[in-house]
Protein backbone atom coordinates (compact mmCIF):
# COMPACT_ATOMS: atom_id res chain seq x y z
CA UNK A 1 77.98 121.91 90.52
CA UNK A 2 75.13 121.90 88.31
CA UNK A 3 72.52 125.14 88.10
CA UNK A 4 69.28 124.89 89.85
CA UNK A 5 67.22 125.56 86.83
CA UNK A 6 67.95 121.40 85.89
CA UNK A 7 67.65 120.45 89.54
CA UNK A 8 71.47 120.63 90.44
CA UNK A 9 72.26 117.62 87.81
CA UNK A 10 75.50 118.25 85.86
CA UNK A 11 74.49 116.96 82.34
CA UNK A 12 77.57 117.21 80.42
CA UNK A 13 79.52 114.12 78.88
CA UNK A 14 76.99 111.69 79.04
CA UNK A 15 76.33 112.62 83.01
CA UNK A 16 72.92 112.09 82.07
CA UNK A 17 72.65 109.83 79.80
CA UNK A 18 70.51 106.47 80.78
CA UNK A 19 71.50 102.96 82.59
CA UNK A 20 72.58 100.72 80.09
CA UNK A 21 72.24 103.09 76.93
CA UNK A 22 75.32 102.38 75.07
CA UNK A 23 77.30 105.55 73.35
CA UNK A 24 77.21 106.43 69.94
CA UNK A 25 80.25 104.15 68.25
CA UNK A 26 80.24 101.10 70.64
CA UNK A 27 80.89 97.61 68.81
CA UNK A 28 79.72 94.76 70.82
CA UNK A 29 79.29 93.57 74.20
CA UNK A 30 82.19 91.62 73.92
CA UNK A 31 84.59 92.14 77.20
CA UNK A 32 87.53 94.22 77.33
CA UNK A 33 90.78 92.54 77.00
CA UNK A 34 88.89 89.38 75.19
CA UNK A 35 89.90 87.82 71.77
CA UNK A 36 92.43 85.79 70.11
CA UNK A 37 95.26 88.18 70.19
CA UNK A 38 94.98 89.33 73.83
CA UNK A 39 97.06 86.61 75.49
CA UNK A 40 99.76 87.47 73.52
CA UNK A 41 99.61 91.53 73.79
CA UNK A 42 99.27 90.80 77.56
CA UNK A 43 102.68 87.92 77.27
CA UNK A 44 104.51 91.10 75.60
CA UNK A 45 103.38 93.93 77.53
CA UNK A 46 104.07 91.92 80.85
CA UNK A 47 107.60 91.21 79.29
CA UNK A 48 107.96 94.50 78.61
CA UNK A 49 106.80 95.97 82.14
CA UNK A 50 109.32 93.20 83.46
CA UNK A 51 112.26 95.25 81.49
CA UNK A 52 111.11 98.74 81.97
CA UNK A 53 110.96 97.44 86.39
CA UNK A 54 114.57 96.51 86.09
CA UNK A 55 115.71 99.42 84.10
CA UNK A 56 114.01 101.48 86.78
CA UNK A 57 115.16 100.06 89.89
CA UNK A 58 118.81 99.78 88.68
CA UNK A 59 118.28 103.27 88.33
CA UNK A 60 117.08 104.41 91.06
CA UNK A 61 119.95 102.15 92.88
CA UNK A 62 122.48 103.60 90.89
CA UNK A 63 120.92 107.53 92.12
CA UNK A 64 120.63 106.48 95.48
CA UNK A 65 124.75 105.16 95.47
CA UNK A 66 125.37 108.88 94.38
CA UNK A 67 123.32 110.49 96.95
CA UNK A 68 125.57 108.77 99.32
CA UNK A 69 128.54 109.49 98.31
CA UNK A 70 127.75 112.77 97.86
CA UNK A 71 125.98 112.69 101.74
CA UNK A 72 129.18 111.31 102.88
CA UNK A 73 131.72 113.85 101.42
CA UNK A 74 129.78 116.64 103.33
CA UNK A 75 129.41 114.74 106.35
CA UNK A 76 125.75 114.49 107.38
CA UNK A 77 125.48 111.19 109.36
CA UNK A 78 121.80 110.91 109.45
CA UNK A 79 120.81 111.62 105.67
CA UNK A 80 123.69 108.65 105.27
CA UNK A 81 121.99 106.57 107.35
CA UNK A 82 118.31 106.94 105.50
CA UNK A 83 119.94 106.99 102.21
CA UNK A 84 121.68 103.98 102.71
CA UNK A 85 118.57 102.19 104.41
CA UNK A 86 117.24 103.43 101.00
CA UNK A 87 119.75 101.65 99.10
CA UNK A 88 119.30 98.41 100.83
CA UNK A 89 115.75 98.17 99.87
CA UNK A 90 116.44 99.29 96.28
CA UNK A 91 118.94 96.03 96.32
CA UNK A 92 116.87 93.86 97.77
CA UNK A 93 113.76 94.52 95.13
CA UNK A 94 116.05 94.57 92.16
CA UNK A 95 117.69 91.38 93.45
CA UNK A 96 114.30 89.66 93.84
CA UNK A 97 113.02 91.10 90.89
CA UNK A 98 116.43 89.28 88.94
CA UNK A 99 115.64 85.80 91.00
CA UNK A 100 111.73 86.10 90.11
CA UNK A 101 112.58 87.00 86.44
CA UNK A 102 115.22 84.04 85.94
CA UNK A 103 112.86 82.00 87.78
CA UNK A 104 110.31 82.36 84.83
CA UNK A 105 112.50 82.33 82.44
CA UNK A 106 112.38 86.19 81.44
CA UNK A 107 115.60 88.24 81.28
């Protein structure tokens, strides 16, 4: 909340700064994410997002296989049963995550 001595306006960080001023440093009015070199950080960084979504759901499979086991050895039927619902999903998105990434030629 601002004070009422400024009529209730909060103007810190640029809060009231004017439509369409642009802030000290600015280049251009060039877009973000335009220029020669963007299609490739964009090819790598989806590769790379690609690797880290594998890495992360084998993961969290591999977690969810021990949370199982472990659910099993002290015999609690129902946390088995989510868990395991759990791990079917987690196999089923890293198994069409594998088919969509072979499909386009990613590994």
């Amino acid at each position: 909340m601002g004070n009422s001595a400024n009529g209730g306006l909060d103007r810190r960080a640029g809060h009231g700064a004017k439509p369409g001023a642009k802030s000290p440093g600015a280049k251009s009015d060039a877009k973000p994410g335009s220029g020669p070199d963007h299609a490739a950080r964009r090819q790598a960084g989806a590769a790379a997002d690609a690797s880290k979504k594998s890495e992360v759901l084998s993961y969290v499979h591999d977690m969810l296989a021990e949370l199982r086991r472990l659910s099993v050895s002290v015999d609690e039927p129902m946390t088995t049963y989510l868990i395991e619902m759990a791990l079917i999903e987690a196999d089923t998105a890293l198994n069409l995550h594998r088919t969509e990434m072979s499909a386009s030629g990613r590994k």
